[in-house]
N, C-alpha and C. Protein backbone atom coordinates (compact mmCIF):
# COMPACT_ATOMS: atom_id res chain seq x y z
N UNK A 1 -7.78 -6.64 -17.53
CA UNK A 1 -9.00 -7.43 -17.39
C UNK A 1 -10.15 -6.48 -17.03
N UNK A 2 -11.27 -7.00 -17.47
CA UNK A 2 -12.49 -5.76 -16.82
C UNK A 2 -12.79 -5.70 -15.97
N UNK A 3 -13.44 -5.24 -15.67
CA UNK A 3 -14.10 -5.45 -14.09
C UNK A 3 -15.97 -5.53 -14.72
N UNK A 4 -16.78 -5.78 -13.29
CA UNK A 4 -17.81 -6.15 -13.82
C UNK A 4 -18.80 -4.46 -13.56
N UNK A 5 -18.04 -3.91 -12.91
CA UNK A 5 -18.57 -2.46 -13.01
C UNK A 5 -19.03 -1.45 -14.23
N UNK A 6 -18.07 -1.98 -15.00
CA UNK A 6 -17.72 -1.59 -16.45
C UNK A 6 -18.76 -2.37 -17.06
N UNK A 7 -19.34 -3.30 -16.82
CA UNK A 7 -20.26 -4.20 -17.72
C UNK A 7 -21.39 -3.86 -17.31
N UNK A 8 -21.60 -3.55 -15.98
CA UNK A 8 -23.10 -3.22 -15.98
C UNK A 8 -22.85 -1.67 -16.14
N UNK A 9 -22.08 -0.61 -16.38
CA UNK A 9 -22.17 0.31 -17.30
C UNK A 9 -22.99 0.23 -18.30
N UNK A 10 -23.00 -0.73 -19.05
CA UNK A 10 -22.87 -0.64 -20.22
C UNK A 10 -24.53 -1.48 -20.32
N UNK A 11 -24.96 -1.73 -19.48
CA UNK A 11 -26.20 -2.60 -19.42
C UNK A 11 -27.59 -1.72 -18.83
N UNK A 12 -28.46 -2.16 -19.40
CA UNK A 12 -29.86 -0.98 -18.56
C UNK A 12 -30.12 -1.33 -17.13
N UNK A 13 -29.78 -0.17 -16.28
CA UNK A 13 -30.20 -0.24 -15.12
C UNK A 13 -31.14 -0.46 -14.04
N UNK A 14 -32.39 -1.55 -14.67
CA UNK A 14 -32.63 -2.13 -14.61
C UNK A 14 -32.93 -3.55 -13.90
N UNK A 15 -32.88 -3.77 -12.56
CA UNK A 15 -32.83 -4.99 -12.24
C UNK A 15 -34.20 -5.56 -11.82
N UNK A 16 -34.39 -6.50 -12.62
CA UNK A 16 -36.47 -7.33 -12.40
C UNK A 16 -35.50 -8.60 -10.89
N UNK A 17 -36.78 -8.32 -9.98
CA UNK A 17 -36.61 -9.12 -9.24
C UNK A 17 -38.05 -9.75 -8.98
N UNK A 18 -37.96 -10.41 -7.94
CA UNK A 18 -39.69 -11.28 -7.51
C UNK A 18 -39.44 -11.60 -6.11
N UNK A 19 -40.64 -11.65 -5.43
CA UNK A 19 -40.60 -11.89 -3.82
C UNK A 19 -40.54 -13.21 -3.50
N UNK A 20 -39.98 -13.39 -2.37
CA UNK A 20 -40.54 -15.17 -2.43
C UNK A 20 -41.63 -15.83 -2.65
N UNK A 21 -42.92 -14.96 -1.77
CA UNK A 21 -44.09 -16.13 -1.47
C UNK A 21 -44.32 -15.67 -2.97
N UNK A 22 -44.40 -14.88 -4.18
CA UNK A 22 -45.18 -15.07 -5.41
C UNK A 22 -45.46 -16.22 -6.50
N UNK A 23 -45.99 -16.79 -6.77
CA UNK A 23 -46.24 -17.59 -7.52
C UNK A 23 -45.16 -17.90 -8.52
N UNK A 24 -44.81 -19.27 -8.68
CA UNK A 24 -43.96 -19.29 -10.04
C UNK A 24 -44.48 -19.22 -11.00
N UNK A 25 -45.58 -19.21 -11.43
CA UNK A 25 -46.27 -18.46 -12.50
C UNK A 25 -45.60 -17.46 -13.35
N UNK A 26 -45.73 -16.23 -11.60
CA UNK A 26 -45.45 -14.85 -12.19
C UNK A 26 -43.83 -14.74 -12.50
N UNK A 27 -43.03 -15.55 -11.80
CA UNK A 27 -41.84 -15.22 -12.70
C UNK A 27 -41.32 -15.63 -13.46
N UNK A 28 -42.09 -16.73 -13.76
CA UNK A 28 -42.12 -17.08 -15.11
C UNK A 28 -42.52 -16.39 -16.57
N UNK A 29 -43.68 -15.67 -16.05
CA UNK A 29 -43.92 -14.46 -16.60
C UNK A 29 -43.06 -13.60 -17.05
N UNK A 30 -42.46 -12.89 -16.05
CA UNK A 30 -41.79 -11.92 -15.82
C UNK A 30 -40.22 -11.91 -16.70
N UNK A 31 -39.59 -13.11 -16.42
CA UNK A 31 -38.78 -13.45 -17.07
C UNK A 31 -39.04 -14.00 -18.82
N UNK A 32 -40.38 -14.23 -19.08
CA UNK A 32 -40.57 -14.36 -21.01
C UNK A 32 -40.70 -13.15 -20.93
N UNK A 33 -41.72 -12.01 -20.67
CA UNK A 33 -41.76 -10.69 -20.79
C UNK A 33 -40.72 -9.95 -21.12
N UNK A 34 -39.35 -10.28 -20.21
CA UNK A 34 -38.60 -9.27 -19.93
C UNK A 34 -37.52 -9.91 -20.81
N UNK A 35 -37.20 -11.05 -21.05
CA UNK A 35 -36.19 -12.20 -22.00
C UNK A 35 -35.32 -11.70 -20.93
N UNK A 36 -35.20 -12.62 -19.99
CA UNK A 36 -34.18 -13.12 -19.20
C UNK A 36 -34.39 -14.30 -19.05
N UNK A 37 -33.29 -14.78 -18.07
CA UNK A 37 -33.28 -16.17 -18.14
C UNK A 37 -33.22 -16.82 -16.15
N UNK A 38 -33.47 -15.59 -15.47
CA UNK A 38 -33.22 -16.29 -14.20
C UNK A 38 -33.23 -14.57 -13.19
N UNK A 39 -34.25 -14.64 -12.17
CA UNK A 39 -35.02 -13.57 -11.39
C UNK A 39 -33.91 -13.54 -9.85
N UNK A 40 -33.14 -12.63 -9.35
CA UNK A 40 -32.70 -12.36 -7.97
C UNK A 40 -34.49 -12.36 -7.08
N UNK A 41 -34.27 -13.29 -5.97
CA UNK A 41 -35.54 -13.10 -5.09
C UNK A 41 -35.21 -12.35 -4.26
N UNK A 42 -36.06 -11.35 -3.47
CA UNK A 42 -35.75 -10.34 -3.56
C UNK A 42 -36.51 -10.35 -1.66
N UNK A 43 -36.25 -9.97 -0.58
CA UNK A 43 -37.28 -9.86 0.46
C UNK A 43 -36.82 -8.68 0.88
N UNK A 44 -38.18 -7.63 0.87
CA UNK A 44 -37.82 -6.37 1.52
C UNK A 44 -36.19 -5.97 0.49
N UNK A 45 -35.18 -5.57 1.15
CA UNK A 45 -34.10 -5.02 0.48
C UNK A 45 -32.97 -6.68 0.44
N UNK A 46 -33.42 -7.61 0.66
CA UNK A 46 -32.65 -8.46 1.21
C UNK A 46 -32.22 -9.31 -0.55
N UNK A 47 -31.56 -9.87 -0.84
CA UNK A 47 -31.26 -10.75 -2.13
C UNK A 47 -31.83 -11.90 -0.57
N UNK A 48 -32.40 -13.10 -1.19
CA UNK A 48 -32.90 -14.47 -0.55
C UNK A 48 -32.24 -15.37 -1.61
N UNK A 49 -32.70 -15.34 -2.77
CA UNK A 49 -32.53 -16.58 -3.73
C UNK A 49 -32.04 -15.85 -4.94
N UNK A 50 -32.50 -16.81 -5.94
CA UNK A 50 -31.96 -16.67 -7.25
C UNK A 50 -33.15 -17.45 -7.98
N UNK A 51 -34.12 -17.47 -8.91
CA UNK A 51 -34.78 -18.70 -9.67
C UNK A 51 -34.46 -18.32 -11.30
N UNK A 52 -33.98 -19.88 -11.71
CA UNK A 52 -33.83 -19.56 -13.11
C UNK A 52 -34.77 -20.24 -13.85
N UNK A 53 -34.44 -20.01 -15.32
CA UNK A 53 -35.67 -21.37 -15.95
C UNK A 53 -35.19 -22.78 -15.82
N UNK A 54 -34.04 -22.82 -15.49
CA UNK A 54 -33.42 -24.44 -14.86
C UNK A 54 -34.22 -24.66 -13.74
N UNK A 55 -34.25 -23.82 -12.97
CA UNK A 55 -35.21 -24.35 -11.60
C UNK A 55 -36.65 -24.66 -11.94
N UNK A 56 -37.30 -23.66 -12.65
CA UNK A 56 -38.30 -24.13 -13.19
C UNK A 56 -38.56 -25.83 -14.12
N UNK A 57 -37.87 -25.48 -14.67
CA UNK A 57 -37.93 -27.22 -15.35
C UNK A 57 -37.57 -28.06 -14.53
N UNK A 58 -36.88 -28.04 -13.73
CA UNK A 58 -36.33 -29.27 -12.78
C UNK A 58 -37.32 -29.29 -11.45
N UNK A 59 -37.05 -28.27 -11.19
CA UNK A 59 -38.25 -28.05 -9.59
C UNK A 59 -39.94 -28.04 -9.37
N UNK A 60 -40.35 -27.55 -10.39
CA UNK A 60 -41.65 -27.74 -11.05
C UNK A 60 -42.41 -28.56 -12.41
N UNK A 61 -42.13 -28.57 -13.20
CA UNK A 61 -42.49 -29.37 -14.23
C UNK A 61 -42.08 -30.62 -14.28
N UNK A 62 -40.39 -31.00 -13.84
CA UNK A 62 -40.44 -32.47 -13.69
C UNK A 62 -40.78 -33.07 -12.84
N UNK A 63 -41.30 -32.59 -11.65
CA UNK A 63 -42.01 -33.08 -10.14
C UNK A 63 -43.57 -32.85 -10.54
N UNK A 64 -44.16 -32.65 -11.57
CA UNK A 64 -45.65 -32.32 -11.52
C UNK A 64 -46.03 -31.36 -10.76
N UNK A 65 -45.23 -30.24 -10.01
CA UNK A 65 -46.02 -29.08 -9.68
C UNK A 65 -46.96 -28.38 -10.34
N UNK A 66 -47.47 -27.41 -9.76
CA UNK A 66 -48.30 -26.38 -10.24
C UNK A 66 -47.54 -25.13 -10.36
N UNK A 67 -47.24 -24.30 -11.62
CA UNK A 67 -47.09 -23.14 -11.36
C UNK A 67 -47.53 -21.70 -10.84
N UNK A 68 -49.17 -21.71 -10.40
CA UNK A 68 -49.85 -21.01 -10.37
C UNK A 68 -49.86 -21.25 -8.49
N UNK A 69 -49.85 -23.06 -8.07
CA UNK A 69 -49.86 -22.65 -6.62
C UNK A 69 -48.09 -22.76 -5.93
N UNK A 70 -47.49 -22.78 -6.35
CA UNK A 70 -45.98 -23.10 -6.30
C UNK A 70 -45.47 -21.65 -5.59
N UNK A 71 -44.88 -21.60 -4.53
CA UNK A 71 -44.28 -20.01 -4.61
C UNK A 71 -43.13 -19.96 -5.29
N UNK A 72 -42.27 -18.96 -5.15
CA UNK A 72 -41.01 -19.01 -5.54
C UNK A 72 -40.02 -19.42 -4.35
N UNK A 73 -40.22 -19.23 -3.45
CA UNK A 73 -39.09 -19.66 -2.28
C UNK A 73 -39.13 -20.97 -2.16
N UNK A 74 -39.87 -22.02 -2.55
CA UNK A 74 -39.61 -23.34 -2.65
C UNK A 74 -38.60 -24.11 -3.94
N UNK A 75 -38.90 -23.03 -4.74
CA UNK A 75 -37.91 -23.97 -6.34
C UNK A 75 -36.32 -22.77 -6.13
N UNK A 76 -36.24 -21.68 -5.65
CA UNK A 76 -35.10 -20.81 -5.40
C UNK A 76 -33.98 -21.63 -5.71
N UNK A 77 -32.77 -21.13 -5.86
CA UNK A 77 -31.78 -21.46 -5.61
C UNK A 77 -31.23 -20.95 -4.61
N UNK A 78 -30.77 -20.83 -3.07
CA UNK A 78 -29.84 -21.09 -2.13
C UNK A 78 -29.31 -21.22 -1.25
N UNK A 79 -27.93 -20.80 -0.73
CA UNK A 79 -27.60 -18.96 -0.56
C UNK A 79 -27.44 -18.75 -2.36
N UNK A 80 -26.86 -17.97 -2.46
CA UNK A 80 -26.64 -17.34 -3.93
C UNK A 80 -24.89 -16.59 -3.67
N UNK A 81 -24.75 -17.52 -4.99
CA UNK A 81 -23.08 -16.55 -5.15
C UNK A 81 -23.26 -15.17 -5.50
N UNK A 82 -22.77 -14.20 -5.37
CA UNK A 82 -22.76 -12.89 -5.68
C UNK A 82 -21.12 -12.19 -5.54
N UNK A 83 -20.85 -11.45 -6.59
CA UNK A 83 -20.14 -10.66 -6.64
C UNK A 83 -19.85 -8.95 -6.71
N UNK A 84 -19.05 -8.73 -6.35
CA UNK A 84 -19.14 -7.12 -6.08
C UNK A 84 -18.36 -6.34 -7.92
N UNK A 85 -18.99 -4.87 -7.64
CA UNK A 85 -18.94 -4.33 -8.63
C UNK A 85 -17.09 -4.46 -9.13
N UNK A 86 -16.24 -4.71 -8.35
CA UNK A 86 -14.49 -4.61 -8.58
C UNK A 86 -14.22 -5.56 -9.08
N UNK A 87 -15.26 -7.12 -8.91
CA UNK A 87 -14.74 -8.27 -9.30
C UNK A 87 -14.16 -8.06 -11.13
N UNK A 88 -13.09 -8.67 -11.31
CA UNK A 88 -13.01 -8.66 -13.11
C UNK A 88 -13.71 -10.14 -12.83
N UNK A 89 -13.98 -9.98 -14.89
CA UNK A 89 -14.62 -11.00 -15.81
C UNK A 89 -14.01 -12.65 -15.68
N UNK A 90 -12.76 -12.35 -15.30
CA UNK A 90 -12.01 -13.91 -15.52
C UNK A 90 -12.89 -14.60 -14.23
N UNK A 91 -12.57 -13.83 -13.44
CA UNK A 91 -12.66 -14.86 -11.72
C UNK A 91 -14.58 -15.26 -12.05
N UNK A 92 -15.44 -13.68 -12.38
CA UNK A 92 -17.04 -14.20 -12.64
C UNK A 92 -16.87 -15.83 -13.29
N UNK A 93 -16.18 -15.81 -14.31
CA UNK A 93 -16.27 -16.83 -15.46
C UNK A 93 -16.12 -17.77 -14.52
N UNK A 94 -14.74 -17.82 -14.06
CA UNK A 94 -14.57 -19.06 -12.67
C UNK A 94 -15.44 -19.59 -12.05
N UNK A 95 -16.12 -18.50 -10.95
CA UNK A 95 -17.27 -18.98 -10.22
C UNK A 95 -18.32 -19.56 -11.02
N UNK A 96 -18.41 -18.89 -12.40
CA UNK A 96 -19.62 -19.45 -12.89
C UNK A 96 -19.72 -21.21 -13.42
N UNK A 97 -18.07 -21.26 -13.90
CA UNK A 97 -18.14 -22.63 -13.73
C UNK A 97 -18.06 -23.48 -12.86
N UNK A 98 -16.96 -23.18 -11.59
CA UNK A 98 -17.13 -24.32 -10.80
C UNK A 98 -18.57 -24.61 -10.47
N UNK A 99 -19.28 -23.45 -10.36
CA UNK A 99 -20.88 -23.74 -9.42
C UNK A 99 -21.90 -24.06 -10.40
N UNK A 100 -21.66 -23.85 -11.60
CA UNK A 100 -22.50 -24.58 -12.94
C UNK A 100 -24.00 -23.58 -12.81
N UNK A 101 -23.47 -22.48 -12.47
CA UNK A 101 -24.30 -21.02 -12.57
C UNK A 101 -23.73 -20.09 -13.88
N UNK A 102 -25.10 -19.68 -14.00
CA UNK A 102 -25.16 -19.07 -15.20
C UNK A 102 -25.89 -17.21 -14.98
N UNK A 103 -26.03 -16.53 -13.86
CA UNK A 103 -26.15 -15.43 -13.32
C UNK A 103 -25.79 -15.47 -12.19
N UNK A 104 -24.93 -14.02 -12.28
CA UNK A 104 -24.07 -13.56 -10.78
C UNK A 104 -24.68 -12.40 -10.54
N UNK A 105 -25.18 -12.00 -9.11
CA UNK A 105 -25.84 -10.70 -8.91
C UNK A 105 -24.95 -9.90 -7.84
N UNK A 106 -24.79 -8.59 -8.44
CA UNK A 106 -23.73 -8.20 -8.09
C UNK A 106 -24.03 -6.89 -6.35
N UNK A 107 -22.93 -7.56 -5.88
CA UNK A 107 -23.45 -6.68 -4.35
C UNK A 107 -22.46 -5.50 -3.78
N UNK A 108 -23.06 -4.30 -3.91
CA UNK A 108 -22.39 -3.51 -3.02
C UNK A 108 -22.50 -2.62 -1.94
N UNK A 109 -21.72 -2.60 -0.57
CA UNK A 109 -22.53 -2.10 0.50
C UNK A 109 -23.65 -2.63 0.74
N UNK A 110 -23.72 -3.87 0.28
CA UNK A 110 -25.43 -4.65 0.80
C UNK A 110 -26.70 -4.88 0.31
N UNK A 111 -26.25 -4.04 -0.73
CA UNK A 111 -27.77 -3.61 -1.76
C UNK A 111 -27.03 -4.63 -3.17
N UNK A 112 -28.11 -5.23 -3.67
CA UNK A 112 -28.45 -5.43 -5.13
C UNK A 112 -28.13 -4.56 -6.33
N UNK A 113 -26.66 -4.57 -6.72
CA UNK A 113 -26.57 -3.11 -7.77
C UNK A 113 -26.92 -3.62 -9.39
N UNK A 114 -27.06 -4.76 -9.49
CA UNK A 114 -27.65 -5.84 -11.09
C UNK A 114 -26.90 -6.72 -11.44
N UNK A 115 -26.50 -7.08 -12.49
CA UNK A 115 -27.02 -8.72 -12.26
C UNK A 115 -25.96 -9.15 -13.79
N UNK A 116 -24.81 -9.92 -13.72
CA UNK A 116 -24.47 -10.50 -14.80
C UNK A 116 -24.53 -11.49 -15.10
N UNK A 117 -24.83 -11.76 -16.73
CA UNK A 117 -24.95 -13.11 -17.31
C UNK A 117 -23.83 -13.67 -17.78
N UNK A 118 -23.96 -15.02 -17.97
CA UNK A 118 -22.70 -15.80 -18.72
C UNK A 118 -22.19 -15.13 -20.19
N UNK A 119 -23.87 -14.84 -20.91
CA UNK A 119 -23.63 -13.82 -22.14
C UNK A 119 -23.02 -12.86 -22.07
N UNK A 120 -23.14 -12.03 -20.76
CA UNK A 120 -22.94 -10.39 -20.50
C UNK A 120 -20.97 -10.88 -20.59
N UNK A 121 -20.46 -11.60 -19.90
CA UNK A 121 -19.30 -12.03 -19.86
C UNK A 121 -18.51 -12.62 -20.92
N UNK A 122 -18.98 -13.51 -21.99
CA UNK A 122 -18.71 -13.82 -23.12
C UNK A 122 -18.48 -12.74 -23.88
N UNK A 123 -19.62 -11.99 -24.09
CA UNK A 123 -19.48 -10.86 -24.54
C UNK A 123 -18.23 -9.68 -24.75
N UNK A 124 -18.23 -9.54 -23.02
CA UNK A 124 -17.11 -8.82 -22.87
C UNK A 124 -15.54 -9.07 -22.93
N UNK A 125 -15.48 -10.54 -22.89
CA UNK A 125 -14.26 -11.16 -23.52
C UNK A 125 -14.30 -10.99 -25.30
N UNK A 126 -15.00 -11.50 -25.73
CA UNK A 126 -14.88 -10.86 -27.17
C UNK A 126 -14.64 -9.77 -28.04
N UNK A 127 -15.16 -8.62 -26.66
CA UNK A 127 -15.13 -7.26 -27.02
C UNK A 127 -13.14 -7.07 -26.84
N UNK A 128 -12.80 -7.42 -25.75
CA UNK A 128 -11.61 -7.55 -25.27
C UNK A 128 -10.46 -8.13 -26.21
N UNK A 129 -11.05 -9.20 -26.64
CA UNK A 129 -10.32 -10.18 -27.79
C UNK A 129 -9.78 -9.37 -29.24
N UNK A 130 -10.87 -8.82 -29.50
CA UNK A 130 -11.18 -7.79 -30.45
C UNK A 130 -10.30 -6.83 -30.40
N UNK A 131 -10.13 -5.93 -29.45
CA UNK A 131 -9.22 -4.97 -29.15
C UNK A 131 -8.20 -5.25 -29.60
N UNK A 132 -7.58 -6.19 -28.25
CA UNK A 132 -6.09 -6.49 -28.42
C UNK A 132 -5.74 -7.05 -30.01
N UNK A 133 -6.55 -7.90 -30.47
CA UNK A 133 -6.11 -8.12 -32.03
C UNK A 133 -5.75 -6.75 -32.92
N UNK A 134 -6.79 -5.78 -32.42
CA UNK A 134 -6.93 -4.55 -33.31
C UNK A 134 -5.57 -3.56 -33.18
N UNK A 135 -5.43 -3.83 -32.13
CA UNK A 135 -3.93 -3.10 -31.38
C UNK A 135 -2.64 -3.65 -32.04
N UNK A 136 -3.02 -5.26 -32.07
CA UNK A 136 -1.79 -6.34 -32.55
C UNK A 136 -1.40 -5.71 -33.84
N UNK A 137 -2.58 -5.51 -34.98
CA UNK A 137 -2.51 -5.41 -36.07
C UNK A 137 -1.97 -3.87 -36.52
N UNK A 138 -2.57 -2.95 -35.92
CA UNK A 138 -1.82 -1.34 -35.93
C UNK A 138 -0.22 -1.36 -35.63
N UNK A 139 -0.13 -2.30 -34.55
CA UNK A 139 1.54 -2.43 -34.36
C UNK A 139 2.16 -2.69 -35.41
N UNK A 140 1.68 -4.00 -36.08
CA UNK A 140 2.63 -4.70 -36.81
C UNK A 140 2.58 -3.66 -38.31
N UNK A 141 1.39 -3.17 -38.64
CA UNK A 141 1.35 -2.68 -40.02
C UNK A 141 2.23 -1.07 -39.63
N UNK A 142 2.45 -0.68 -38.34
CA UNK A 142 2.90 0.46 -37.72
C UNK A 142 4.34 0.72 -38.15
């Protein structure tokens, strides 16, 4: 099984975050800019939240907020699940369903090391899937 260490290998190092008090505006922004789908909030070195574009549609637009006076620590999501760089792909997948989350941000020694998606995980099962078929098939024609 993989681990998720191996996946953010393989991903740009990279992690966009946003502060609490900033406007949901800006990470709204930040996230079309960058094509993601959901910002780690970020205080000082601390992970606080999580905001995705689910929060946005549900927390702001269907309540008639404002995005411009809205911060982000009001629509956030949590605490926030997080996993460490050793976790494998199966158990991410797990958490991601029981909790009906769709980014896990991954923690080690305390710090923010980036951030997997449901895609990033799909992905890597396919890549996986792939293999072992490829292996299956060398055997048998072997």
């Amino acid at each position: 099984m993989m681990r998720v260490r191996f996946l953010l290998s393989q991903k740009q190092p990279i992690v966009w975050s946003i502060d609490p008090e900033a406007p949901v505006l800006q990470a709204i922004q930040l996230m079309a800019d960058k094509g993601i789908g959901a910002l780690p909030v970020v205080q000082g070195d601390t992970l606080v939240g999580i905001v995705s574009e689910r929060d946005y549609a549900r927390k702001v637009i269907l309540r008639g907020r404002s995005s411009a006076d809205t911060p982000v620590w009001q629509i956030m999501s949590s605490p926030v699940t997080t996993v460490s760089p050793d976790e494998d792909t199966e158990r991410c997948m797990q958490l991601m369903t029981e909790r009906r989350i769709r980014h896990l941000p991954v923690i080690e020694h305390g710090k923010m090391i980036g951030i997997v998606s449901i895609g990033d995980l799909v992905k890597a099962v396919i890549d996986e899937q792939r293999q072992t078929i490829e292996q299956l098939e060398r055997y048998i024609a072997g």
